[in-house]
Protein backbone atom coordinates (compact mmCIF):
# COMPACT_ATOMS: atom_id res chain seq x y z
CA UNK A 1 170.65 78.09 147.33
CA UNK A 2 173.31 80.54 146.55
CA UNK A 3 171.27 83.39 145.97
CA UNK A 4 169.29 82.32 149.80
CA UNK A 5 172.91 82.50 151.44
CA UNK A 6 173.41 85.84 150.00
CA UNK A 7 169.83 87.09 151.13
CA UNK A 8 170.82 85.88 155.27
CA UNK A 9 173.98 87.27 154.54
CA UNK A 10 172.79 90.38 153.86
CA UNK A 11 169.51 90.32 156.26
CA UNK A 12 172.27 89.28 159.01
CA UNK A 13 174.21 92.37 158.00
CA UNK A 14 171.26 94.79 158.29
CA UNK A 15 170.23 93.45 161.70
CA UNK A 16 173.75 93.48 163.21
CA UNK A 17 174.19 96.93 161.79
CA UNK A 18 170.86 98.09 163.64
CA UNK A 19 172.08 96.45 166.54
CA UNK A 20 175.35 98.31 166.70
CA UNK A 21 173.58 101.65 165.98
CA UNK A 22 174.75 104.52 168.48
CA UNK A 23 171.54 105.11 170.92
CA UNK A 24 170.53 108.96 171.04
CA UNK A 25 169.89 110.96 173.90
CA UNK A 26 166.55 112.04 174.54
CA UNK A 27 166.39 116.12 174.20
CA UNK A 28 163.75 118.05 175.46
CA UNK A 29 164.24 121.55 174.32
CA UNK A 30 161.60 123.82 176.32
CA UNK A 31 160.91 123.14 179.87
CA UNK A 32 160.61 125.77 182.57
CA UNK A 33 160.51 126.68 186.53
CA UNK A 34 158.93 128.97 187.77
CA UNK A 35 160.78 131.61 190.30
CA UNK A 36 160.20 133.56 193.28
CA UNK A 37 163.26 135.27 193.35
CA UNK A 38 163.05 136.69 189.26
CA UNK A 39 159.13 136.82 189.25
CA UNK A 40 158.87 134.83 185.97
CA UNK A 41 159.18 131.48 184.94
CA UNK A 42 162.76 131.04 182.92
CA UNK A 43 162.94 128.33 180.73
CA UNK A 44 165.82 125.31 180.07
CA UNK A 45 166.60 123.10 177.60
CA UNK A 46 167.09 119.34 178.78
CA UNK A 47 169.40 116.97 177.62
CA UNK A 48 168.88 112.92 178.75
CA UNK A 49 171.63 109.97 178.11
CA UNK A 50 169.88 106.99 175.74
CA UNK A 51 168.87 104.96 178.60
CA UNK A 52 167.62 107.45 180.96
CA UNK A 53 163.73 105.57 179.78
CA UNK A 54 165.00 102.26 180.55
CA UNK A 55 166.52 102.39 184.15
CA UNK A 56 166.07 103.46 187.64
CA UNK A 57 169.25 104.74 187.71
CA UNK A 58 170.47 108.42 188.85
CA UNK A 59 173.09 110.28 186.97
CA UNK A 60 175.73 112.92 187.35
CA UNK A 61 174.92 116.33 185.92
CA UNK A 62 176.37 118.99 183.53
CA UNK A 63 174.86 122.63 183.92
CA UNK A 64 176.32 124.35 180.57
CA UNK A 65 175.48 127.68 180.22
CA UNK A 66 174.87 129.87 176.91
CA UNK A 67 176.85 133.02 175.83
CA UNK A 68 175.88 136.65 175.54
CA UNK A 69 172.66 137.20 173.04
CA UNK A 70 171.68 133.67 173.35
CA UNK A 71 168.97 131.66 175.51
CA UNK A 72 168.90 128.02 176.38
CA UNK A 73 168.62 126.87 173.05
CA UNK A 74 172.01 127.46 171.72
CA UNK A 75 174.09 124.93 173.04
CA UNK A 76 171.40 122.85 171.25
CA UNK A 77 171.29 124.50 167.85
CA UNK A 78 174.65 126.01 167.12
CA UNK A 79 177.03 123.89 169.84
CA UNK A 80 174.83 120.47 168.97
CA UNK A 81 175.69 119.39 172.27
CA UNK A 82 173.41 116.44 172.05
CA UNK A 83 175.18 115.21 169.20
CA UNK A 84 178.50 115.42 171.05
CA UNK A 85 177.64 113.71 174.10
CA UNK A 86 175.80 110.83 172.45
CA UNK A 87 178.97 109.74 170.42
CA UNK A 88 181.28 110.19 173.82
CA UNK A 89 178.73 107.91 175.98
CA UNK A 90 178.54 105.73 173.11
CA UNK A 91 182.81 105.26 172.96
CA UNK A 92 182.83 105.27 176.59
CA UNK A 93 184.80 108.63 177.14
CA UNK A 94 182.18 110.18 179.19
CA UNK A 95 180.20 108.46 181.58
CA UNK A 96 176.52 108.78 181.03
CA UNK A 97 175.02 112.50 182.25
CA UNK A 98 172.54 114.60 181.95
CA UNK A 99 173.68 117.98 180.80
CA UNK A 100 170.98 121.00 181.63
CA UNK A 101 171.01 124.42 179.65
CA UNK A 102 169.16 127.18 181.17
CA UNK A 103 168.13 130.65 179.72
CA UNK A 104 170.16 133.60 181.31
CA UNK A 105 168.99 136.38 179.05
CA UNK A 106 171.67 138.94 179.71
CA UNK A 107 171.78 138.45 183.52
CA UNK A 108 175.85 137.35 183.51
CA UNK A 109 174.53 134.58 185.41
CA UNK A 110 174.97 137.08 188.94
CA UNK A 111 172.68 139.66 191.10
CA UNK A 112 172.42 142.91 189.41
CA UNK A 113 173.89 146.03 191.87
CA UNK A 114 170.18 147.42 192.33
CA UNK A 115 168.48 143.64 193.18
CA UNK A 116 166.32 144.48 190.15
CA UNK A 117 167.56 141.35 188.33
CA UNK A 118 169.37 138.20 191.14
CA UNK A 119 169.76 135.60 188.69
CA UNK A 120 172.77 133.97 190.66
CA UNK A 121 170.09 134.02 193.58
CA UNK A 122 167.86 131.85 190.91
CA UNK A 123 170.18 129.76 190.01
CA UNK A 124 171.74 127.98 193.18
CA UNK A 125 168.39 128.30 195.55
CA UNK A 126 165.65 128.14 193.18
CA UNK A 127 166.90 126.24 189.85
CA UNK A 128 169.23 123.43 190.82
CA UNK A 129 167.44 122.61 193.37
CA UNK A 130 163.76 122.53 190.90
CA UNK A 131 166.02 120.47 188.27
CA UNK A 132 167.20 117.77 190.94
CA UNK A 133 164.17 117.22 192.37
CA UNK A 134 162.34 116.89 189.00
CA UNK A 135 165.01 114.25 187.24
CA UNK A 136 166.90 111.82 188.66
CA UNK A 137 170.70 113.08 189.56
CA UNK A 138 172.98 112.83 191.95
CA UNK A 139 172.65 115.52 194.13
CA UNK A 140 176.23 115.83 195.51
CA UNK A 141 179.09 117.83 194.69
CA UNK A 142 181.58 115.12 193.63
CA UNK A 143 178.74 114.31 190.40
CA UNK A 144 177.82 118.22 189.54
CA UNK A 145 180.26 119.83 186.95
CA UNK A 146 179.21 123.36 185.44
CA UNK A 147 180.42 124.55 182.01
CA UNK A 148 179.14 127.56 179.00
CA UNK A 149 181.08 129.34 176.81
CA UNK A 150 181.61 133.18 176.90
CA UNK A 151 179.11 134.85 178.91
CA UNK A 152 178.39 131.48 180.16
CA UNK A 153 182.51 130.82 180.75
CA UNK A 154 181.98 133.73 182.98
CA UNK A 155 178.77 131.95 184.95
CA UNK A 156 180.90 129.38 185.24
CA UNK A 157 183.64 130.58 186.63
CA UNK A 158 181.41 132.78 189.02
CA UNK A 159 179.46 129.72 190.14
CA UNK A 160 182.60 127.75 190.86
CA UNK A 161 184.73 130.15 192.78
CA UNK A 162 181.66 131.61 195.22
CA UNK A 163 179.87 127.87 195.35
CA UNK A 164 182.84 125.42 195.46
CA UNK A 165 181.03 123.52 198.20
CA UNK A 166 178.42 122.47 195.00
CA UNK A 167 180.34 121.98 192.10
CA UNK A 168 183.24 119.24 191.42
CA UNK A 169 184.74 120.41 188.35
CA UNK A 170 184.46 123.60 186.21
CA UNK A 171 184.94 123.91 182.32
CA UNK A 172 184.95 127.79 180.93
CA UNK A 173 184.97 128.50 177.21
CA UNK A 174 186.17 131.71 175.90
CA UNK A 175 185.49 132.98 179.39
CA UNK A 176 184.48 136.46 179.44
CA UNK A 177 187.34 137.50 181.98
CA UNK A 178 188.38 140.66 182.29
CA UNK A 179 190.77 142.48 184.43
CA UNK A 180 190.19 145.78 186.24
CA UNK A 181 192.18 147.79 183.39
CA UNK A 182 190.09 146.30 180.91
CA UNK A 183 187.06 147.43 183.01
CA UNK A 184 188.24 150.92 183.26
CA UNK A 185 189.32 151.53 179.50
CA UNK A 186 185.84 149.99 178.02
CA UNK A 187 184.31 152.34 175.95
CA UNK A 188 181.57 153.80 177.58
CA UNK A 189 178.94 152.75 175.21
CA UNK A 190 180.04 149.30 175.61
CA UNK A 191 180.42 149.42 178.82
CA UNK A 192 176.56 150.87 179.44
CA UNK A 193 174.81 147.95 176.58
CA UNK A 194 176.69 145.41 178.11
CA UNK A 195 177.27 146.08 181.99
CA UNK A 196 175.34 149.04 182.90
CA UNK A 197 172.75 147.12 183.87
CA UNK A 198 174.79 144.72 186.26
CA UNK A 199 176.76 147.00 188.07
CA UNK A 200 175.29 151.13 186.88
CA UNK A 201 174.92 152.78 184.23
CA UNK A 202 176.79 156.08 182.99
CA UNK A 203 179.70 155.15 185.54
CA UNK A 204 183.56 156.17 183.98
CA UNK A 205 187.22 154.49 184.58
CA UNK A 206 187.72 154.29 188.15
CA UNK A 207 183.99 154.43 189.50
CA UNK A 208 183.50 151.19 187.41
CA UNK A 209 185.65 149.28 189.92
CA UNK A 210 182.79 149.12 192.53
CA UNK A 211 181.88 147.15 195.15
CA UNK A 212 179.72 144.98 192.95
CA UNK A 213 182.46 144.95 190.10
CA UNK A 214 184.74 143.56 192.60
CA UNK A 215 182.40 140.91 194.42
CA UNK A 216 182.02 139.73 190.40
CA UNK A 217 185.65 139.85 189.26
CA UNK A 218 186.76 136.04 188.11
CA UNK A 219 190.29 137.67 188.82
CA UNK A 220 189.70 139.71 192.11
CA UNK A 221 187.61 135.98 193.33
CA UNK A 222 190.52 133.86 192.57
CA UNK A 223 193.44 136.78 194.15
CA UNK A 224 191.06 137.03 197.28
CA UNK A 225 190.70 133.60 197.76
CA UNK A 226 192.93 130.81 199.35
CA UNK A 227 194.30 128.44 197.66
CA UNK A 228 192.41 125.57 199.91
CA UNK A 229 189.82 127.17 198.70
CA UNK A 230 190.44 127.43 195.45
CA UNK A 231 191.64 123.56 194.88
CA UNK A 232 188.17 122.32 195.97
CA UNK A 233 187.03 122.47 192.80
CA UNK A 234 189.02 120.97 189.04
CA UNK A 235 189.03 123.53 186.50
CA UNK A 236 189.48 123.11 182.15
CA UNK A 237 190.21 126.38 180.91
CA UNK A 238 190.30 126.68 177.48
CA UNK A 239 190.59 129.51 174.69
CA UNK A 240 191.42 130.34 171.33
CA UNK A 241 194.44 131.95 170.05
CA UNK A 242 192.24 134.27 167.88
CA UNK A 243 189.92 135.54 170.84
CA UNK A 244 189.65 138.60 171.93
CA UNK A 245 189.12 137.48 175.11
CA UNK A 246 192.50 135.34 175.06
CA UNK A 247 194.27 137.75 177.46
CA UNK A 248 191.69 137.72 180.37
CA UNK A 249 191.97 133.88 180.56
CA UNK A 250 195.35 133.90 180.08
CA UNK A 251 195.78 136.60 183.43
CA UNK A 252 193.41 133.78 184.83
CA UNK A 253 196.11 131.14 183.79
CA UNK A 254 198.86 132.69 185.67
CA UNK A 255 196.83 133.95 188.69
CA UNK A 256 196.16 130.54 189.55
CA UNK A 257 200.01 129.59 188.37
CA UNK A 258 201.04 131.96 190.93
CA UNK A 259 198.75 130.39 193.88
CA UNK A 260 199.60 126.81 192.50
CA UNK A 261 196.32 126.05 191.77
CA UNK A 262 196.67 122.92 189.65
CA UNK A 263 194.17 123.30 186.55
CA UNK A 264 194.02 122.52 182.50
CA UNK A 265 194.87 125.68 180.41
CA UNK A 266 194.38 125.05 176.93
CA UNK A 267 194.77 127.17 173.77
CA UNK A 268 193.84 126.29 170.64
CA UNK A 269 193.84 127.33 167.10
CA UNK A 270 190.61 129.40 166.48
CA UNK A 271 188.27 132.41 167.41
CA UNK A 272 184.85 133.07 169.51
CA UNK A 273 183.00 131.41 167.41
CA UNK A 274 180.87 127.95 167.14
CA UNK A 275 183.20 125.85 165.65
CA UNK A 276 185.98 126.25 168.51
CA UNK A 277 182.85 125.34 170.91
CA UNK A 278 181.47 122.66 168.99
CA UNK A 279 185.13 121.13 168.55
CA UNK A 280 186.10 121.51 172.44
CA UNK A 281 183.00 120.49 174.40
CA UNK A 282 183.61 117.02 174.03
CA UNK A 283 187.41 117.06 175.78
CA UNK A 284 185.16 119.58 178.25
CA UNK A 285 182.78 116.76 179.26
CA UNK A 286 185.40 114.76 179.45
CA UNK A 287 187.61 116.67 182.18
CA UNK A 288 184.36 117.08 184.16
CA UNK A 289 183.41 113.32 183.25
CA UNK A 290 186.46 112.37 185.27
CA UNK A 291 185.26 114.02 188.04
CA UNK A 292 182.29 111.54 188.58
CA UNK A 293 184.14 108.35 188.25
CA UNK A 294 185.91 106.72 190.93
CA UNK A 295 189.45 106.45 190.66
């Protein structure tokens, strides 16, 4: 009899513990659509909350973008986003979303000076529009956050200071910001691998600071802007104290000080690298999270 107790006890143990497991997302890591504007199909990587299968629900979105050198899958491989925001819906600080990754190559997420390459063009006519058509999200601002890290901190940043009308929060990583002198001092073969392409090639100091430079400036947006304009949309800004791209985002930080803009300026203790990313995303989704629940 003893030794039948212990055998429930134990089954009853098993089966609760099953019960209580944390559900998983569903991922799907290579989708595409197919563009008119870039003449190729670009492809994204997908991620659904556990119960996306089992309802008829719609949810609020996350469109987190990649940094330089990587495509749609990073986020996925090296940031294991999925793992993230499975434990966060699971504990309740995030509210069930779907989070979309899309590849940006080396676009900078904006239209090249020469039209050879409008990627920002893609994005908000072609791609959002493809991705909330296809799944089911709530098409409105107040439930459409954007974050990346790096390269993608810069898309972000882009997206949400031109298109504040679409976007109700913002969270940058490592933001590539820089400022005009940072611009002008690059060296120039830095300058042509990594920008020549977006706004010309070959181009020294004070020629850099073009009309295209200055359309694409996260600082020249935010100076240019008004601060109505600027408040329509929450922003998380956060960056290590190890980063060399610290400075820009902390010129960022006090440009928006300076037009009492009220954002979240973190800095924390690492570098640009995947394990500041991996440990920040969560309080990310979490700031833009906020955004889609009702106060």
């Amino acid at each position: 009899m003893n030794n039948l107790k212990l055998v429930l006890s134990i089954l009853f143990l098993v089966l609760f513990g099953i019960s209580q497991a944390q559900p998983m997302g569903k991922v799907i890591e290579e989708k595409s659509v197919k563009s008119a504007i870039l003449n190729r199909s670009v492809n994204y990587t997908i991620y659904l909350p556990a119960d996306y299968d089992q309802s008829q629900r719609t949810y609020p979105v996350v469109y987190l973008l990649h940094g330089y050198t990587d495509d749609n899958t990073g986020w996925l491989q090296f940031g294991e986003v999925n793992r993230y925001a499975d434990k966060a819906i699971y504990e309740g600080s995030i509210p069930p979303m779907i989070i979309v990754m899309p590849d940006a190559d080396s676009s900078w997420y904006i239209n090249s000076y020469d039209g050879k390459e409008n990627y920002e063009d893609f994005f908000i006519k072609e791609f959002m529009p493809s991705i909330e058509k296809t799944y089911r999200i709530k098409a409105q601002k107040r439930y459409r956050g954007v974050a990346g890290l790096s390269m993608g901190g810069y898309g972000t940043l882009i997206y949400a200071l031109k298109y504040p009308q679409l976007f109700a929060s913002a969270a940058p990583l490592s933001a590539a910001v820089t400022d005009d002198d940072g611009m002008q001092k690059m060296p120039d073969v830095s300058y042509d691998n990594t920008f020549g392409q977006l706004f010309g090639r070959g181009l020294k100091s004070g020629d850099r600071l073009s009309k295209s430079w200055k359309e694409n400036s996260v600082l020249n947006l935010v100076n240019s802007k008004s601060p109505n304009d600027l408040r329509k949309v929450r922003y998380w800004i956060d960056c290590g104290d190890d980063d060399f791209l610290t400075k820009g985002n902390c010129l960022l930080h006090i440009a928006m000080i300076e037009k009492q803009i009220p954002h979240e300026f973190r800095v924390r203790d690492g570098a640009h690298n995947w394990t500041y990313w991996r440990t920040g995303i969560t309080d990310a989704l979490q700031f833009m999270g906020d955004s889609f629940r009702q106060k």
